[in-house]
Protein backbone atom coordinates (compact mmCIF):
# COMPACT_ATOMS: atom_id res chain seq x y z
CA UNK A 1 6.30 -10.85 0.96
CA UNK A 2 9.28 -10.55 3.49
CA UNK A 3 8.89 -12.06 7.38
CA UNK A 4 7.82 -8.84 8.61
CA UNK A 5 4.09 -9.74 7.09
CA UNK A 6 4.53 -13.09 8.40
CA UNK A 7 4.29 -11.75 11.99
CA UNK A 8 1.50 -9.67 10.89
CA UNK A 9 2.59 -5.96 10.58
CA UNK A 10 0.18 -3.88 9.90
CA UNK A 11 0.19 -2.63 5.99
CA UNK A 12 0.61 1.15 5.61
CA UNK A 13 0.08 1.58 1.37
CA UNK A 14 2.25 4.75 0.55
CA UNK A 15 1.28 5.75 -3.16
CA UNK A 16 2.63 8.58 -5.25
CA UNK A 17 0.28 11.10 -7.33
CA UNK A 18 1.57 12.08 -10.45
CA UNK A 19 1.40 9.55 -13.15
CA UNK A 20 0.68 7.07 -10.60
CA UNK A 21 -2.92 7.46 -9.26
CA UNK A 22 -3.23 10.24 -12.70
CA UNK A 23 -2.63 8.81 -16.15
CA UNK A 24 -0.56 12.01 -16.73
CA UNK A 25 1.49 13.98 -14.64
CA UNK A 26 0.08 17.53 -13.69
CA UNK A 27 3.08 19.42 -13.10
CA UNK A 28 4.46 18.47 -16.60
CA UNK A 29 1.52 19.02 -18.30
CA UNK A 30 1.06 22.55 -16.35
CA UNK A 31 4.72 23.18 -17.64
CA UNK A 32 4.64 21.68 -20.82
CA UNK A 33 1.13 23.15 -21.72
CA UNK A 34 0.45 25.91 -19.91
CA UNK A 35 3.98 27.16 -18.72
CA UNK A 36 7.53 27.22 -20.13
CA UNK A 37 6.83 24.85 -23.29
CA UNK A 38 7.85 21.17 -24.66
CA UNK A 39 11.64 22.78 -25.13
CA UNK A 40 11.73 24.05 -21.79
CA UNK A 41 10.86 20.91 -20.13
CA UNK A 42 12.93 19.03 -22.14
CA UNK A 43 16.12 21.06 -21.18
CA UNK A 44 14.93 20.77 -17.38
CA UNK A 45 14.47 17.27 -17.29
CA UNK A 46 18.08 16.55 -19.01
CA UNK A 47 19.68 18.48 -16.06
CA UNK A 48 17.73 17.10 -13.60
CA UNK A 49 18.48 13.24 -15.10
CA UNK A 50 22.71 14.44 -15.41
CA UNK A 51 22.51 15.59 -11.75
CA UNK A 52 23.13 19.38 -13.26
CA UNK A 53 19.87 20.57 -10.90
CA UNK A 54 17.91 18.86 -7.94
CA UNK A 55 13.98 17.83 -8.22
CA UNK A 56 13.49 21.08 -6.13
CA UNK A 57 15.03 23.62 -8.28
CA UNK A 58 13.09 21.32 -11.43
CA UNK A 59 9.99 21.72 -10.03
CA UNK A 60 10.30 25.45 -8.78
CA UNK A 61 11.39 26.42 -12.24
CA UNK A 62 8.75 24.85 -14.25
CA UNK A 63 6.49 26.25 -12.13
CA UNK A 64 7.16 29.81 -11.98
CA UNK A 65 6.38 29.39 -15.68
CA UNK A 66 2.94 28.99 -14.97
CA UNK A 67 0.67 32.04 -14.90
CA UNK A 68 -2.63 31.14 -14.94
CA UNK A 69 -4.63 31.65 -12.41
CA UNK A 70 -6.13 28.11 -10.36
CA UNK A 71 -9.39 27.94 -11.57
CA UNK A 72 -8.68 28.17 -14.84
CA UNK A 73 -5.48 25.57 -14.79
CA UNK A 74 -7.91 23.45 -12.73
CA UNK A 75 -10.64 23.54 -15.24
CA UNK A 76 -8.01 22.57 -17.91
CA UNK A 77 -6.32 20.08 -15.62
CA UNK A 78 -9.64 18.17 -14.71
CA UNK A 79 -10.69 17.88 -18.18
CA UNK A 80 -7.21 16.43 -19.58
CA UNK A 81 -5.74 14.54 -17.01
CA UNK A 82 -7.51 11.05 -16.05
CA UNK A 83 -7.35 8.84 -12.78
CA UNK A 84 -6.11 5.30 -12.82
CA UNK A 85 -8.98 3.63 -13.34
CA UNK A 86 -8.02 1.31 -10.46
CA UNK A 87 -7.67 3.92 -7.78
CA UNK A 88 -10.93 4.01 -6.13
CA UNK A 89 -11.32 0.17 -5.68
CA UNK A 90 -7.78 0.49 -4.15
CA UNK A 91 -9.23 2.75 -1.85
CA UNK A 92 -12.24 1.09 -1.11
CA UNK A 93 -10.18 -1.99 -0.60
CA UNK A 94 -7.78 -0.35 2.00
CA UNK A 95 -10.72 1.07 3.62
CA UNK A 96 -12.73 -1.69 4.38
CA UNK A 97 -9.72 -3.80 5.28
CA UNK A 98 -8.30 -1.15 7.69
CA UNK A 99 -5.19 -0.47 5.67
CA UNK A 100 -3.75 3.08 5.89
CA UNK A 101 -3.57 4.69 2.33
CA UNK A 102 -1.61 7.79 2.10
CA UNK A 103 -0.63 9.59 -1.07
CA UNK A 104 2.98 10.61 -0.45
CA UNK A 105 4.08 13.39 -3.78
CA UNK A 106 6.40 15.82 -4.77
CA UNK A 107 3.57 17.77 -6.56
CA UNK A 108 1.01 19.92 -4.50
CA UNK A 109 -1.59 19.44 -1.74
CA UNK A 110 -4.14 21.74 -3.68
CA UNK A 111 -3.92 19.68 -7.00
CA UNK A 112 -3.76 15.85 -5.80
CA UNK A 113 -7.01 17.40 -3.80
CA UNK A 114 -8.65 18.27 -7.27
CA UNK A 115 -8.57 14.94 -8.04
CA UNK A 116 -8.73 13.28 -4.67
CA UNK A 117 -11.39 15.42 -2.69
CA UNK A 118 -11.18 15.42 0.82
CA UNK A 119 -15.34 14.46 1.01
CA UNK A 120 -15.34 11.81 -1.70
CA UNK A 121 -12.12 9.91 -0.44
CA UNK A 122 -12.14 10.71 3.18
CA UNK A 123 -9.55 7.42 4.08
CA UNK A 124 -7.04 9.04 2.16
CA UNK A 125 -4.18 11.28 4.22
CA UNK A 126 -2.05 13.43 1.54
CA UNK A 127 1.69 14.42 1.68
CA UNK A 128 2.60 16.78 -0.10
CA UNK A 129 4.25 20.74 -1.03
CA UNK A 130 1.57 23.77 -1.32
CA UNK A 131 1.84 25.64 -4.32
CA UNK A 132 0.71 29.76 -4.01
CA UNK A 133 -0.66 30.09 -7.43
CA UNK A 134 0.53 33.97 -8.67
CA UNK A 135 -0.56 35.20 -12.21
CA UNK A 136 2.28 37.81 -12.37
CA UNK A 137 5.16 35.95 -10.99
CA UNK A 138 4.34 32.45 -12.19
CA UNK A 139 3.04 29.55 -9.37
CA UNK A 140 5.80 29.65 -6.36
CA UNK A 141 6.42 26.63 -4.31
CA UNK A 142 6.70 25.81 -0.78
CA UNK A 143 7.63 22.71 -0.13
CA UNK A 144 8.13 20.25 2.95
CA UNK A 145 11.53 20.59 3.54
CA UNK A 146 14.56 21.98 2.36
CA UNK A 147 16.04 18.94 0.89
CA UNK A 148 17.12 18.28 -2.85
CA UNK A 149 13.40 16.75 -3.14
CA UNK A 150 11.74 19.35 -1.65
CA UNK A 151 9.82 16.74 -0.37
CA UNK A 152 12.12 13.75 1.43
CA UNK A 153 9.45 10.07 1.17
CA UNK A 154 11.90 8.36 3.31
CA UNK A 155 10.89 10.41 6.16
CA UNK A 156 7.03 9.44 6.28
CA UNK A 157 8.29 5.55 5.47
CA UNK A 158 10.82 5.57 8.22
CA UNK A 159 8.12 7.18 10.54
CA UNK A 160 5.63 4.05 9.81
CA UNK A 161 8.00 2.07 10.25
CA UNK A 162 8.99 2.87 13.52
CA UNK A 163 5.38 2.42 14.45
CA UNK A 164 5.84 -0.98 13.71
CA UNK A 165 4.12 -0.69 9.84
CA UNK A 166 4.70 -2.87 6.70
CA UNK A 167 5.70 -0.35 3.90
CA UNK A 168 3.84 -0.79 0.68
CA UNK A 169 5.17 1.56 -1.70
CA UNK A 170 3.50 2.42 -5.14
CA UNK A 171 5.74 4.54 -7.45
CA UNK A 172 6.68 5.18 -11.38
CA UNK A 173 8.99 7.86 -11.47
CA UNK A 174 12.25 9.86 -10.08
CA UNK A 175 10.62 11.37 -6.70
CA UNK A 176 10.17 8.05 -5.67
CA UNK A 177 13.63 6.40 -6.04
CA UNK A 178 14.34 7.03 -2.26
CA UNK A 179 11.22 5.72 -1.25
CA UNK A 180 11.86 2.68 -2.76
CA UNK A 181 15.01 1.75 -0.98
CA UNK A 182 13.39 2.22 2.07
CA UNK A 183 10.35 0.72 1.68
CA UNK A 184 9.27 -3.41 2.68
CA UNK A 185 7.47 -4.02 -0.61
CA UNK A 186 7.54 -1.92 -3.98
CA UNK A 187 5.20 -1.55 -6.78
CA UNK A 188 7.05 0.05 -9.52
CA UNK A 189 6.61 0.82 -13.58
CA UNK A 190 8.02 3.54 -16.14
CA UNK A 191 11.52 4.87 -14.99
CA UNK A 192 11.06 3.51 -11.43
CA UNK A 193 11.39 -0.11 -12.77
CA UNK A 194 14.44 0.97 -13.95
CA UNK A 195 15.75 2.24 -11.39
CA UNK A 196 15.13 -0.35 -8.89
CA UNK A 197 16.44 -2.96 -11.69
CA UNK A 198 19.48 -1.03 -11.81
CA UNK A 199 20.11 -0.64 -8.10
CA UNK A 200 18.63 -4.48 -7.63
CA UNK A 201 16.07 -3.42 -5.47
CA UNK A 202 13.17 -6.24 -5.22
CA UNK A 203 9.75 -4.63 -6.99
CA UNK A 204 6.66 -5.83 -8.47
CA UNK A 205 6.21 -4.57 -11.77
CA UNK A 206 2.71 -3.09 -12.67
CA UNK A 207 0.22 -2.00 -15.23
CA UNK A 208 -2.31 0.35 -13.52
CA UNK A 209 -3.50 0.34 -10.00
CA UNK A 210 -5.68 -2.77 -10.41
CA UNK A 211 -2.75 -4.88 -11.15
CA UNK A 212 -1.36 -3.40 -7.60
CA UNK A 213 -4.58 -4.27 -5.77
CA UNK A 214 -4.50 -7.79 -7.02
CA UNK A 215 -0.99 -9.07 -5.94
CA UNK A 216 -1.48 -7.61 -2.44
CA UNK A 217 -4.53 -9.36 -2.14
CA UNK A 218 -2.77 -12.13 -2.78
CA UNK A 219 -0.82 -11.70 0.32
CA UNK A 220 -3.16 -10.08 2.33
């Protein structure tokens, strides 16, 4: 840990949602599964990774090739797709310690709340796009801003910040590269890692969400 905890900031935890608090992520699998197919995908991920689209137009285009309507993709999507087993003792941590937990995504309010109910995780605050689920013209997206993200992390970072908050950052994949320049401490794995090895940005690599709770109890 940096000075900044030294003087006692207070911790803000900032963690994404898709394959980060889920074992899977739920707009691929919606795409891959029960949208546009494994080849489609494929094809949109290469031009996202060679800079040939943005995340926004990525996202927007594998979901319009969705057409199911939400209860029956949620049915699906609750059955397949697992939680980090480490995610409610995270919670339950940050809760009785006092530690803002927000789950900061470039997927959809009215998924992450399948899986993270308002009633059974009332500490949580979510940030994320809305998705307007439409059985004839596929799932259309609105998202936060109009930004090549669709949804800019920096932003809500920055924000806490400002308010005087130590940024904890928990992240695995390519929405959450510009969080993790921004933020005081980051908990990275899969492509994240990567990145932040290639950039040299300081991390903690991790396993699952226990692994996370662990080392910041350490410093906590």
């Amino acid at each position: 840990m940096s000075d900044k905890t030294a003087m006692n900031n207070r911790p803000h935890i900032f963690c994404d949602f898709d394959g980060t608090i889920t074992e899977k992520d739920t707009l691929v699998y919606l795409s891959t599964c029960l949208g546009g197919g494994p080849e489609f995908v494929r094809e949109i991920g290469e031009d996202l990774r060679h800079g040939r689209t943005t995340l926004r137009d990525a996202i927007d285009a594998e979901m319009r090739t969705v057409r199911l309507s939400f209860a029956e993709a949620a049915e699906i999507l609750q059955r397949e797709i697992p939680l980090d087993s480490g995610f409610r003792s995270l919670v339950e941590w940050s809760e009785r310690k006092q530690i803002p937990f927000t789950i900061l995504s470039a997927g959809f309010h009215e998924l992450i709340r399948l899986f993270v109910p308002e009633e059974s995780y009332p500490w949580v605050r979510v940030l994320a796009n809305n998705i307007e689920p439409d059985t004839e013209r596929g799932w259309q997206c609105h998202f936060r801003d109009h930004g090549p993200h669709g949804h800019d992390k920096q932003t809500s970072l920055r924000a806490a910040q400002n308010r005087g908050e130590y940024v904890i950052f928990i992240g695995d994949g390519f929405s959450d590269r510009q969080a993790a320049e921004v933020a005081d401490e980051v908990f990275a794995k899969h492509s994240l890692a990567e990145y932040c090895r290639e950039q040299g940005i300081d991390f903690h690599e991790y396993q699952n969400l226990a692994d996370v709770q662990t080392k910041i109890q350490e410093f906590r």
